[in-house]
Structure formats: C-alpha cells, structure tokens
PDB file of N, CA and C in Angstrom:
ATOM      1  N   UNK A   1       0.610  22.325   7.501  1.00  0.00           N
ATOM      2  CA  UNK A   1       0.541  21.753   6.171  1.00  0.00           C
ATOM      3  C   UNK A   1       0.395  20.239   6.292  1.00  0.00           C
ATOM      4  N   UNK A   2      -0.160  19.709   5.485  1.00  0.00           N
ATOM      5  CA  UNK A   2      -0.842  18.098   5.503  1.00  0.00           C
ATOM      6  C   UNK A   2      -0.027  17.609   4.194  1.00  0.00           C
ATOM      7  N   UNK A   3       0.674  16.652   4.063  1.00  0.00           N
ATOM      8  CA  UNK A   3       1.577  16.325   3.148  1.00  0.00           C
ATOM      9  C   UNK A   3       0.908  15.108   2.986  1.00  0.00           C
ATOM     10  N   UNK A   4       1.012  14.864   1.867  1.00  0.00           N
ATOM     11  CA  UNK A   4      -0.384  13.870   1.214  1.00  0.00           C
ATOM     12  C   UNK A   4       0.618  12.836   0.124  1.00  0.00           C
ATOM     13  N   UNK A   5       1.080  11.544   0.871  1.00  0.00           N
ATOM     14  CA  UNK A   5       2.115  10.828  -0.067  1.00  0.00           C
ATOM     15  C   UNK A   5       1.141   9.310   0.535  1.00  0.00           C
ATOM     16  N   UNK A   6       1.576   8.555  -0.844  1.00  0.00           N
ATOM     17  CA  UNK A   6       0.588   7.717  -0.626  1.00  0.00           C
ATOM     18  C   UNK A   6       1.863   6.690   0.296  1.00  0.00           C
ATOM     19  N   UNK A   7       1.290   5.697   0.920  1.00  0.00           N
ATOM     20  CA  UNK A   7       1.997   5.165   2.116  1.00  0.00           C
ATOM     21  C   UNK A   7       3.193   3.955   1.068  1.00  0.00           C
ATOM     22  N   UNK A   8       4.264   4.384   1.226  1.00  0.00           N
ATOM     23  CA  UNK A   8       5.734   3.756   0.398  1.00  0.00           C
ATOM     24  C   UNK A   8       6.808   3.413   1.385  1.00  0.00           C
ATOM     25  N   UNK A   9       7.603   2.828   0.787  1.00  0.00           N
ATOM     26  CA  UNK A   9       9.153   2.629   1.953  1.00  0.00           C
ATOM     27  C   UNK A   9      10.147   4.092   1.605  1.00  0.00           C
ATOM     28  N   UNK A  10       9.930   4.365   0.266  1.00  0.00           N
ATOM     29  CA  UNK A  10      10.772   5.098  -0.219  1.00  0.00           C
ATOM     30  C   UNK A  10       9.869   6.169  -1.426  1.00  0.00           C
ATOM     31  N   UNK A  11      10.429   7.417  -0.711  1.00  0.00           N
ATOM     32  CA  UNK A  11       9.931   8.441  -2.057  1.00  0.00           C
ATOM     33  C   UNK A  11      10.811   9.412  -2.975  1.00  0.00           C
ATOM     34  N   UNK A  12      10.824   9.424  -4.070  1.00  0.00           N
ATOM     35  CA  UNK A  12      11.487  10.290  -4.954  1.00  0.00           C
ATOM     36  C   UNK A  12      11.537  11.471  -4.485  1.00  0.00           C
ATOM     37  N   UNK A  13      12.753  12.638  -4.919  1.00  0.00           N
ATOM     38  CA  UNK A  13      13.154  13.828  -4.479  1.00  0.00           C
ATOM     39  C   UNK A  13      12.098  14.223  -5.791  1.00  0.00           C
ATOM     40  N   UNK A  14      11.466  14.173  -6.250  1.00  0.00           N
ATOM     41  CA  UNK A  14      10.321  14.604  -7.550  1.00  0.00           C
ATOM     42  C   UNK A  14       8.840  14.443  -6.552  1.00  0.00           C
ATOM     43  N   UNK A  15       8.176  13.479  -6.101  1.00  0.00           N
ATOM     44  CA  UNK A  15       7.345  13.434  -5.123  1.00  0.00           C
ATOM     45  C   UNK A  15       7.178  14.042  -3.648  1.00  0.00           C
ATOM     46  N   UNK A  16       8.463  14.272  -3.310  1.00  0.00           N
ATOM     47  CA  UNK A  16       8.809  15.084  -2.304  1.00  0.00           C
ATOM     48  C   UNK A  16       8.452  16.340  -2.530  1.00  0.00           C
ATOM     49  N   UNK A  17       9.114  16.979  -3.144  1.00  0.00           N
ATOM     50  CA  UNK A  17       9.053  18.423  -3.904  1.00  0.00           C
ATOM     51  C   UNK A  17       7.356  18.716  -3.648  1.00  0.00           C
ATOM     52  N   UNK A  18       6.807  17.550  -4.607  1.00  0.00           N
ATOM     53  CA  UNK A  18       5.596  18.173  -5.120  1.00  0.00           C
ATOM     54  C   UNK A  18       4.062  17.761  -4.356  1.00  0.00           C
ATOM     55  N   UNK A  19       4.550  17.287  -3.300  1.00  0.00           N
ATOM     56  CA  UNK A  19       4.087  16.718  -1.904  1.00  0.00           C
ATOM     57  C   UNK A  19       4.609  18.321  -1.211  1.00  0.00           C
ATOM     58  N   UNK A  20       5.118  19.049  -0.961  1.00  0.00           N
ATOM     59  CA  UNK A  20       5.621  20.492  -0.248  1.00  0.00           C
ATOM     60  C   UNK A  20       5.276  21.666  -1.189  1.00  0.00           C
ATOM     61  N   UNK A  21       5.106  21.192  -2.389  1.00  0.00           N
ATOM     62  CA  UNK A  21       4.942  22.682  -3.375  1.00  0.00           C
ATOM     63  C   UNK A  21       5.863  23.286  -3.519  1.00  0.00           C
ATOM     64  N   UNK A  22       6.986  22.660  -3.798  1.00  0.00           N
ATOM     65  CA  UNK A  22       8.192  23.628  -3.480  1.00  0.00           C
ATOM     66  C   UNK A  22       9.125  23.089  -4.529  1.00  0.00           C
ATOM     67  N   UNK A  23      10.616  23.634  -5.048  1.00  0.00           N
ATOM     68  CA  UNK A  23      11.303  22.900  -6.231  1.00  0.00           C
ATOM     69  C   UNK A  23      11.932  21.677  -5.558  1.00  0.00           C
ATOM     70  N   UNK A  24      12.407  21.290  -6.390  1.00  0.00           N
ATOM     71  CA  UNK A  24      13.393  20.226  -6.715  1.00  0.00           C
ATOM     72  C   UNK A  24      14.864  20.848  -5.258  1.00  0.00           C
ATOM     73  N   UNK A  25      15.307  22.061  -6.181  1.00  0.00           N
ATOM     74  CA  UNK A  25      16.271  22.373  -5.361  1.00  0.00           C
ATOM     75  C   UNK A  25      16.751  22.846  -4.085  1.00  0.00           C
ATOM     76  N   UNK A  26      15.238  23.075  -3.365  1.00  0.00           N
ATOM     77  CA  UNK A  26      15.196  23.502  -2.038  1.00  0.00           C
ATOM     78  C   UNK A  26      15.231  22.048  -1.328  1.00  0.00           C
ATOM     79  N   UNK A  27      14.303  21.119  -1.617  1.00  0.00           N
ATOM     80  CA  UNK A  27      14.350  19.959  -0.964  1.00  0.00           C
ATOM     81  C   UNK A  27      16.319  19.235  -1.011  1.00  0.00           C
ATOM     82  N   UNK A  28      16.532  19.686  -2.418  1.00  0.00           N
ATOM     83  CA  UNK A  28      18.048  18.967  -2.093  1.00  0.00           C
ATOM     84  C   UNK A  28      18.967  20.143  -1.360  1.00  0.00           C
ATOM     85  N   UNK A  29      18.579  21.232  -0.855  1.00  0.00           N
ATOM     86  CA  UNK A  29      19.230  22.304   0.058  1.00  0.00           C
ATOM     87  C   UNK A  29      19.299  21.982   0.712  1.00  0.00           C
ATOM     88  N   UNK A  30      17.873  21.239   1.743  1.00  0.00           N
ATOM     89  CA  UNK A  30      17.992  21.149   3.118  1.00  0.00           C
ATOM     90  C   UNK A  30      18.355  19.716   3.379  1.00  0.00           C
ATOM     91  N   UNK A  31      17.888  19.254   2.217  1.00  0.00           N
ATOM     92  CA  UNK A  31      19.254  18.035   2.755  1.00  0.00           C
ATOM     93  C   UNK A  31      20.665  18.056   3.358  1.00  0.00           C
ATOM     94  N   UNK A  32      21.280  18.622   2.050  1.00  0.00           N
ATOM     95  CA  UNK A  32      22.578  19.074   2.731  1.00  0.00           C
ATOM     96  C   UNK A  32      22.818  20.428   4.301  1.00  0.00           C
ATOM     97  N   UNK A  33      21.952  20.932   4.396  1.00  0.00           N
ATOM     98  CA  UNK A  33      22.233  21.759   5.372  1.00  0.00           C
ATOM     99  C   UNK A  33      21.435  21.274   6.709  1.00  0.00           C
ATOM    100  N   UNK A  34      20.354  20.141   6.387  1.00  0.00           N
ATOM    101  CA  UNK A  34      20.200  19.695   8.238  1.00  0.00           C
ATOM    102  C   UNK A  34      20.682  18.164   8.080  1.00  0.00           C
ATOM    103  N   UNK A  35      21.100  17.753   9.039  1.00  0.00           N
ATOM    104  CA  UNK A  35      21.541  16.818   9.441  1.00  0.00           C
ATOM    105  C   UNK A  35      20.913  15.691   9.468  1.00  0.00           C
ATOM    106  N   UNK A  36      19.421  15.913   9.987  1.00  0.00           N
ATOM    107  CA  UNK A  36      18.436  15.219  10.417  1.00  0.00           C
ATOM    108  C   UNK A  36      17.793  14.386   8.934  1.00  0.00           C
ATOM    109  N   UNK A  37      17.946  14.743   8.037  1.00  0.00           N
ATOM    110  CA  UNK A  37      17.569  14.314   6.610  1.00  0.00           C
ATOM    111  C   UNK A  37      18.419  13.835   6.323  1.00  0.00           C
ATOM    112  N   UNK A  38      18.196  12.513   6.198  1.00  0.00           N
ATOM    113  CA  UNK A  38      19.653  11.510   5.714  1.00  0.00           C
ATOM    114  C   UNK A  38      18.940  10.548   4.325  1.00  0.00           C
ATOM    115  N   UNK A  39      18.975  11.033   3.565  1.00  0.00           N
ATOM    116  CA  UNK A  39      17.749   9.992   2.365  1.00  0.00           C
ATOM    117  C   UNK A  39      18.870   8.739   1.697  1.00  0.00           C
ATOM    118  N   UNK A  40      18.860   7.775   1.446  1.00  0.00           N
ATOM    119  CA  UNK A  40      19.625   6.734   0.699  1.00  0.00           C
ATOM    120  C   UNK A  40      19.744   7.127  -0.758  1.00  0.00           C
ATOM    121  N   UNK A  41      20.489   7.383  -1.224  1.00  0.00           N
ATOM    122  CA  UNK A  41      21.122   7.243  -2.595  1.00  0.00           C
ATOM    123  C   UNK A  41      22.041   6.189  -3.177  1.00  0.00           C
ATOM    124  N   UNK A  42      21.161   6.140  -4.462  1.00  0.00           N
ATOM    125  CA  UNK A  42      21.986   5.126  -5.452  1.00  0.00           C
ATOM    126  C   UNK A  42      23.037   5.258  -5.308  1.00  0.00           C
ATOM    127  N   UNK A  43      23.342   4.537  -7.010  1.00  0.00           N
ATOM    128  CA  UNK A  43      24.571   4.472  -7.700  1.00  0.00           C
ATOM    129  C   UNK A  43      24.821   5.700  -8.604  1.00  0.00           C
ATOM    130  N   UNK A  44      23.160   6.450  -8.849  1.00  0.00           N
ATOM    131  CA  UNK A  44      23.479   7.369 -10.026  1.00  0.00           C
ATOM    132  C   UNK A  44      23.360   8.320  -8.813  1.00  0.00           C
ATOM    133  N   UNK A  45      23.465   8.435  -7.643  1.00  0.00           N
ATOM    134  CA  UNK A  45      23.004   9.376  -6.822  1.00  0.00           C
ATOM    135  C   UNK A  45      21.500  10.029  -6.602  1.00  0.00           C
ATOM    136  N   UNK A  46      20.320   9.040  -7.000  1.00  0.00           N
ATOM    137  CA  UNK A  46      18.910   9.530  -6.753  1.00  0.00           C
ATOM    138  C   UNK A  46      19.014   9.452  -5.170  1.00  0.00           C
ATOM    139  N   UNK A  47      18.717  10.605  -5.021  1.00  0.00           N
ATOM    140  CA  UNK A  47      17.927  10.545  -3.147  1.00  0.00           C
ATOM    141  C   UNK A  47      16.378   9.738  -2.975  1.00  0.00           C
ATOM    142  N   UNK A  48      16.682   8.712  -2.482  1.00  0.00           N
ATOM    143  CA  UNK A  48      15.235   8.102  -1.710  1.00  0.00           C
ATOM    144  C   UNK A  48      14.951   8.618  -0.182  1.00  0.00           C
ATOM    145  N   UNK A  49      14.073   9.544  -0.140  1.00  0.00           N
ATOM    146  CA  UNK A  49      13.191   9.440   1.084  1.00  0.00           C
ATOM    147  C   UNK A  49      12.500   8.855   1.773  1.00  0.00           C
ATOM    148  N   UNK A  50      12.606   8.304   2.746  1.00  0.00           N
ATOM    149  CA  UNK A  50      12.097   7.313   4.078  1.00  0.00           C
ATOM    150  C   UNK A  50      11.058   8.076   4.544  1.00  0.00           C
ATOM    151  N   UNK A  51       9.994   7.635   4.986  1.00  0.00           N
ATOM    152  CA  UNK A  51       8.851   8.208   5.895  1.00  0.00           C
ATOM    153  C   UNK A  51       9.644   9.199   7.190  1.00  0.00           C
ATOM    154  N   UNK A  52      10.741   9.062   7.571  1.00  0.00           N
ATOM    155  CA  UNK A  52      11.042   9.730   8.777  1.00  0.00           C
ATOM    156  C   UNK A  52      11.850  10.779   8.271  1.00  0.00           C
ATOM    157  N   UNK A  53      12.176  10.344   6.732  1.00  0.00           N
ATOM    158  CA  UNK A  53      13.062  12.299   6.375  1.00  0.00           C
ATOM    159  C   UNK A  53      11.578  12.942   5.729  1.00  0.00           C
ATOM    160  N   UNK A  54      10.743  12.282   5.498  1.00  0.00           N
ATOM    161  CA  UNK A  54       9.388  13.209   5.250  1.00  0.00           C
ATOM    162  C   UNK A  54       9.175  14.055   6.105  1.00  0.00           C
ATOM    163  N   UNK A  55       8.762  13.570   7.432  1.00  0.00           N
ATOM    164  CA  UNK A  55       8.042  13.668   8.680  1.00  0.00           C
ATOM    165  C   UNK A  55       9.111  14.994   8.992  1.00  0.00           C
ATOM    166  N   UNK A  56      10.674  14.512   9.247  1.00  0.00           N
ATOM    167  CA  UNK A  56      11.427  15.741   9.447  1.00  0.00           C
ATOM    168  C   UNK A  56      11.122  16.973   8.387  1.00  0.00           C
ATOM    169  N   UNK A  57      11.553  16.532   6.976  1.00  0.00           N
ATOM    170  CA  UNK A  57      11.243  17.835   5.977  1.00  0.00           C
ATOM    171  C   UNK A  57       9.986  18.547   6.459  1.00  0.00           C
ATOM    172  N   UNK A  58       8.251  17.892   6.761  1.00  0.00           N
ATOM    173  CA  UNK A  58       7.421  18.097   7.133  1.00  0.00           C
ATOM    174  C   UNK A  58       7.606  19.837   8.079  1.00  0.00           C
ATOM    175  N   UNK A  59       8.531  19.204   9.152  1.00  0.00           N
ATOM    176  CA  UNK A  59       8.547  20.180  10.466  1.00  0.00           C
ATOM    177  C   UNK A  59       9.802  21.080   9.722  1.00  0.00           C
ATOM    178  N   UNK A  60      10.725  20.848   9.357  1.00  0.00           N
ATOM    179  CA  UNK A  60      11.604  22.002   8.598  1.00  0.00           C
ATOM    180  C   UNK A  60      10.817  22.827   7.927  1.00  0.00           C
ATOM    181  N   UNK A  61      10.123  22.059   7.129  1.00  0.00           N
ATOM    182  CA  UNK A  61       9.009  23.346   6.150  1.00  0.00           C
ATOM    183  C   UNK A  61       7.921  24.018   7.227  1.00  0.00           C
ATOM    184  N   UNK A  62       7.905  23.360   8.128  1.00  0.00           N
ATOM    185  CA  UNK A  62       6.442  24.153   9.210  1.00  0.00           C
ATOM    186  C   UNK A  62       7.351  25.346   9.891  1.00  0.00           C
ATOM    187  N   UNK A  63       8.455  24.952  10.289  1.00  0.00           N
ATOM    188  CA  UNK A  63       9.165  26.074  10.859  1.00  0.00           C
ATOM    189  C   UNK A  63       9.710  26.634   9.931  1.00  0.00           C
ATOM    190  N   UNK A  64      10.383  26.783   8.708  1.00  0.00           N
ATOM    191  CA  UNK A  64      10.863  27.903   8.239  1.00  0.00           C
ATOM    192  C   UNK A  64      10.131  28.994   7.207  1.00  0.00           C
ATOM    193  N   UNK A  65       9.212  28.056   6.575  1.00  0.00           N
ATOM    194  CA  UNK A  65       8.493  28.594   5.959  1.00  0.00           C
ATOM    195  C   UNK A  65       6.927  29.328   6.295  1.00  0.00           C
ATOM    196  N   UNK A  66       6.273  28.334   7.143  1.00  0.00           N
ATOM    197  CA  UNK A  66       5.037  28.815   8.102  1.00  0.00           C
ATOM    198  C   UNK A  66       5.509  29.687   9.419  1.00  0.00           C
ATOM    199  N   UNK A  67       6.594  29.229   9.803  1.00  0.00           N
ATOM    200  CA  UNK A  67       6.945  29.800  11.020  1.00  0.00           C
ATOM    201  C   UNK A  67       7.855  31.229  11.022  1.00  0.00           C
ATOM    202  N   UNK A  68       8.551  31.307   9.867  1.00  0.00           N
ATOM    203  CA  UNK A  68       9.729  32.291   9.739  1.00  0.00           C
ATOM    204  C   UNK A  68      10.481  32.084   9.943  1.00  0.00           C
ATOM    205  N   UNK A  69      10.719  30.786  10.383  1.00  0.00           N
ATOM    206  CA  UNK A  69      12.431  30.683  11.158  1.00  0.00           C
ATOM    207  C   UNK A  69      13.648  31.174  10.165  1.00  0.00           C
ATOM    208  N   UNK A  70      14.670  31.244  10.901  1.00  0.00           N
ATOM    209  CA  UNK A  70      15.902  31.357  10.274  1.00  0.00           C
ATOM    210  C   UNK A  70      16.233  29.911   9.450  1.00  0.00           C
ATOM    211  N   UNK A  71      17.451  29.737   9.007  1.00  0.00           N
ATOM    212  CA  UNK A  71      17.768  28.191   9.068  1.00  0.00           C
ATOM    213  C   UNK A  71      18.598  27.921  10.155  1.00  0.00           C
ATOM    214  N   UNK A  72      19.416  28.689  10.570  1.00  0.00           N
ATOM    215  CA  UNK A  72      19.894  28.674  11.413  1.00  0.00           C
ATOM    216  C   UNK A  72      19.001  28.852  13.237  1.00  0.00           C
ATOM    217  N   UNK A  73      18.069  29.366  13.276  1.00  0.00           N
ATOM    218  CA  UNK A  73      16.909  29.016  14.278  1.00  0.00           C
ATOM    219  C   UNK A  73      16.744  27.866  14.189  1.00  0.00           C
ATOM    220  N   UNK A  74      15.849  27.194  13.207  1.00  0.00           N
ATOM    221  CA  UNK A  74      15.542  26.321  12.620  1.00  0.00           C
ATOM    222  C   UNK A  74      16.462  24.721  12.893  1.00  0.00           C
ATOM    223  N   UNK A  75      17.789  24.919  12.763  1.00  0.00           N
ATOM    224  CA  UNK A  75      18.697  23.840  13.496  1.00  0.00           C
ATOM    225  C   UNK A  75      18.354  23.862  14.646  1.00  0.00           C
ATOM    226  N   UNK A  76      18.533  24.955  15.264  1.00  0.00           N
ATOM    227  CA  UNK A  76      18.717  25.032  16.856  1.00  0.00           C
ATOM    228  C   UNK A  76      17.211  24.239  17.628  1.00  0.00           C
ATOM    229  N   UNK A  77      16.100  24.470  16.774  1.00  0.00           N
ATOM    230  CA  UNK A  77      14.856  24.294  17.547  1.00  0.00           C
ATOM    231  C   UNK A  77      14.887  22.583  17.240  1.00  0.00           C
ATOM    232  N   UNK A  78      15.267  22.058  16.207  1.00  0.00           N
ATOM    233  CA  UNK A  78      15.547  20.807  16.158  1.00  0.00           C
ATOM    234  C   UNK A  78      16.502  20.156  16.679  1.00  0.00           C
ATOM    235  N   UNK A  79      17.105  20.602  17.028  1.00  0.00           N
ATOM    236  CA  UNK A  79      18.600  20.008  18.359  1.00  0.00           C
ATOM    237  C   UNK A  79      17.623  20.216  19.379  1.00  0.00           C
ATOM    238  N   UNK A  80      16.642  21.306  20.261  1.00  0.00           N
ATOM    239  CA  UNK A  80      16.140  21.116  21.039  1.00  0.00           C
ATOM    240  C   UNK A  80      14.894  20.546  21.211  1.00  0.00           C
ATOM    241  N   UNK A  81      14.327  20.081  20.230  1.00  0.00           N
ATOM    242  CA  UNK A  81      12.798  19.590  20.144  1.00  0.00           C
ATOM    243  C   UNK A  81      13.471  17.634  19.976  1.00  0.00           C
ATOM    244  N   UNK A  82      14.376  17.691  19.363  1.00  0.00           N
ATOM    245  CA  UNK A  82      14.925  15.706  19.347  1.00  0.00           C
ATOM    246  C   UNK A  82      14.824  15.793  21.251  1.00  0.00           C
ATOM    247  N   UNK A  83      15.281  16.475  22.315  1.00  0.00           N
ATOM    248  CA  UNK A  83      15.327  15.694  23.533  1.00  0.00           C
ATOM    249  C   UNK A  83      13.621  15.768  24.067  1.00  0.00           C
ATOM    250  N   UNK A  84      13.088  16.512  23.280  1.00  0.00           N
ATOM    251  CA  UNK A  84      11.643  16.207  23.908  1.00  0.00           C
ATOM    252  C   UNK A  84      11.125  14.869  23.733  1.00  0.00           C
ATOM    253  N   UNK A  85      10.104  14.273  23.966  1.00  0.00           N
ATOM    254  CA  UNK A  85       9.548  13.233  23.307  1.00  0.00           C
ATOM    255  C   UNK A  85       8.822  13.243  22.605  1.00  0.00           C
ATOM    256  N   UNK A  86       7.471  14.691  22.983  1.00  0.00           N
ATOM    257  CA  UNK A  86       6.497  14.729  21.660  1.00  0.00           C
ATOM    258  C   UNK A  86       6.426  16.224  22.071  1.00  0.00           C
ATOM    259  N   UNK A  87       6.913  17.202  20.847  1.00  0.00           N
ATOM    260  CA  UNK A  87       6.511  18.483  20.476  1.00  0.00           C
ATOM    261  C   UNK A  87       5.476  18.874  20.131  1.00  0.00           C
ATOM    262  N   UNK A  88       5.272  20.085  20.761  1.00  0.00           N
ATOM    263  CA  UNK A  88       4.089  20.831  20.193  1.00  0.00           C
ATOM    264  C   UNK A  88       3.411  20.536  18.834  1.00  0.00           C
ATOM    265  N   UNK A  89       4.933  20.494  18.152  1.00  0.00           N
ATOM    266  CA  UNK A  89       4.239  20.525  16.777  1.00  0.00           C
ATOM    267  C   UNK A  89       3.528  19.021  16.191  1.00  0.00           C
ATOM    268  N   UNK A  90       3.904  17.779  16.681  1.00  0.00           N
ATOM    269  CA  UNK A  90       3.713  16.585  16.453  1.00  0.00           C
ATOM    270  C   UNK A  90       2.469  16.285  17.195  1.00  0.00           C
ATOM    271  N   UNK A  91       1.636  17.237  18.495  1.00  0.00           N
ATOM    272  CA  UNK A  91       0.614  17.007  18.926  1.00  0.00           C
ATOM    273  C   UNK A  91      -0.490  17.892  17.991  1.00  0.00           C
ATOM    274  N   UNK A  92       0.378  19.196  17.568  1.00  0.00           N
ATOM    275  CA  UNK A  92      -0.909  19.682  16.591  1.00  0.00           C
ATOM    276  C   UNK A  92      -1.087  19.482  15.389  1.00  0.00           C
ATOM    277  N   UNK A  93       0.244  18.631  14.583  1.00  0.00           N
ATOM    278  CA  UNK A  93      -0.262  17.806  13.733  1.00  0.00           C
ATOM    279  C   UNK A  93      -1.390  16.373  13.786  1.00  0.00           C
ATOM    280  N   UNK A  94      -1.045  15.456  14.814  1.00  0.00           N
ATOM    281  CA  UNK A  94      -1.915  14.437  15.237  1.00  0.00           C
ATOM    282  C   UNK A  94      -3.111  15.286  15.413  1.00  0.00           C
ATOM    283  N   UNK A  95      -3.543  16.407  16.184  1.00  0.00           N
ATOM    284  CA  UNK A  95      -4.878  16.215  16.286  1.00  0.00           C
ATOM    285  C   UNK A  95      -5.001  17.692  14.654  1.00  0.00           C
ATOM    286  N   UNK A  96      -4.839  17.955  13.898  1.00  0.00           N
ATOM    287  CA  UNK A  96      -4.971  18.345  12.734  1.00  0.00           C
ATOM    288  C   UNK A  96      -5.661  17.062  11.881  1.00  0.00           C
ATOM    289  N   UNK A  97      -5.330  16.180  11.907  1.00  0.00           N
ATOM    290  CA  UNK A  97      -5.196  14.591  11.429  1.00  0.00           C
ATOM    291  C   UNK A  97      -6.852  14.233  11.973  1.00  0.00           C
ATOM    292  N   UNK A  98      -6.952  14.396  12.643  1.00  0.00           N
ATOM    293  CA  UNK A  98      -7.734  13.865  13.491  1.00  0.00           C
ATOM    294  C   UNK A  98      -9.619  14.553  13.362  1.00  0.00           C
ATOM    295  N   UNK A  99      -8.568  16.006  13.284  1.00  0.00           N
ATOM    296  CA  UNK A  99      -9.834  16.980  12.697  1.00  0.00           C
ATOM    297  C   UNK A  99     -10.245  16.678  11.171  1.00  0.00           C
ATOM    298  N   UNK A 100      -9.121  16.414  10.625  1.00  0.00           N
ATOM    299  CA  UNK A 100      -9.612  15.964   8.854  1.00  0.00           C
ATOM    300  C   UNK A 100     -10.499  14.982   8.951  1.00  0.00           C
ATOM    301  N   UNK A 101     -10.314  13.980  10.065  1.00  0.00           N
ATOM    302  CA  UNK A 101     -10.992  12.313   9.735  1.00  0.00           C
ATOM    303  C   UNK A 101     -12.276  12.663   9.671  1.00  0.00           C
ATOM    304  N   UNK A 102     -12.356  13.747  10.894  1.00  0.00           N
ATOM    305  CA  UNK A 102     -13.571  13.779  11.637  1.00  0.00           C
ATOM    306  C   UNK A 102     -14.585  14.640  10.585  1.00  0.00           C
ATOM    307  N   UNK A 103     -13.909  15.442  10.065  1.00  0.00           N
ATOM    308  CA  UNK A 103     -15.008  16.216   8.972  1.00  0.00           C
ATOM    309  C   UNK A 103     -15.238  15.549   7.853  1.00  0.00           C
ATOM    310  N   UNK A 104     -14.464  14.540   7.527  1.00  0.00           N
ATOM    311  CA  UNK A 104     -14.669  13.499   6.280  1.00  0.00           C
ATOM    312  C   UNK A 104     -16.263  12.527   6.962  1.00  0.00           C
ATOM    313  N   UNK A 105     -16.165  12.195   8.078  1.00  0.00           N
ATOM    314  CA  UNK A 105     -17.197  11.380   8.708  1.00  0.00           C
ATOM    315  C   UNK A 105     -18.432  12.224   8.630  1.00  0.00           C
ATOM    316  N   UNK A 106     -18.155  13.666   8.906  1.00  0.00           N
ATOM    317  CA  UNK A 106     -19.248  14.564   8.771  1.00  0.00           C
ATOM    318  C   UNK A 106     -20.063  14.863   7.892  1.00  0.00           C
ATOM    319  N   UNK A 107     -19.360  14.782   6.866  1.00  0.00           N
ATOM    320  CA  UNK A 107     -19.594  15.025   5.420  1.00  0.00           C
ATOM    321  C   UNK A 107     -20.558  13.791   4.932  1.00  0.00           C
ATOM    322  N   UNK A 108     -19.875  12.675   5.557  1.00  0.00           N
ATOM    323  CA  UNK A 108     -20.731  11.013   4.979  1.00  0.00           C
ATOM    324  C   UNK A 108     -21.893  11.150   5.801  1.00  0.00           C
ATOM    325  N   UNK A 109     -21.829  11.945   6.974  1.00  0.00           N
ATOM    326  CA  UNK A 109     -23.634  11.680   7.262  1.00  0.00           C
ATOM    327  C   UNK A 109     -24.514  12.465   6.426  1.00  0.00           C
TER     328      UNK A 109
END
C-alpha cells in the first residue's frame, strides 16, 4: 500500500485514517496497543502524527491487514525487524516507489 500524505511535520488522526482507508478508531487502537506509535498530543488530547509513526502504522497495516498477521505476531515481527537495519519490507517499499516514478516518466514520453 502507497500512503499518499502530502509532506508535513505533523498529521491529524483524521488524515491518517483516510491516508489507510480505515476508521478513526482502528488507527487510535493501534496506538495504544504497539508501542512503536508514540504520536504527540495536546491539551485537548488530539494525536499528532510524525512521519515515523506513519511509516510504522504504514508496516502495521502491511502486516496485519495485507499480511494476516495476528496483532500479537505482528508485535513480535516488529521487536524483530527494529534489530535489522533494512527489512524486506522497507526494500520493497523503496523499490515500489521507484516503480511508480518510473511509470509516471513513461507515461510523459
């Protein structure tokens, strides 16, 4: 999945959502249940998302939802994919990325 947010410091739990296709209340689920998603909240309690709880939500949604994982899988493969340096999944996103550019260039000839 290609998550399409225009480049910010900070994104709304409303842009998030609708950047994944998914509700409101799943994105504030896995907040609380992975670790790895830490978003800044106000005073009224809005969650702001950082480019790096994207990038994580990104791979939570690739594995549980594309992948099947459990949530509980799903922790585990992220406790073991943080000591890697670059995962599978972060090389077949980059060149996913890479394939988009390239058919956009295709298209302009």
């Amino acid at each position: 999945m290609q998550v399409n947010l225009p480049d910010k410091r900070y994104y709304s739990i409303g842009e998030v959502a609708k950047a994944f296709n998914v509700n409101t209340s799943l994105i504030r689920f896995w907040d609380k249940e992975f670790e790895e998603i830490q978003p800044k909240k106000n005073a009224k309690g809005d969650r702001r998302f950082s480019q790096e709880d994207v990038k994580n939500l990104e791979f939570i949604y690739h594995l549980v939802k594309e992948r099947g994982f459990t949530l509980e899988g799903a922790k585990t493969h992220l406790r073991e994919a943080r000591h890697k340096s670059l995962s599978n999944y972060e090389i077949i996103r980059k060149l996913e990325h890479i394939k988009a550019e390239l058919l956009k260039i295709k298209e302009q000839l």
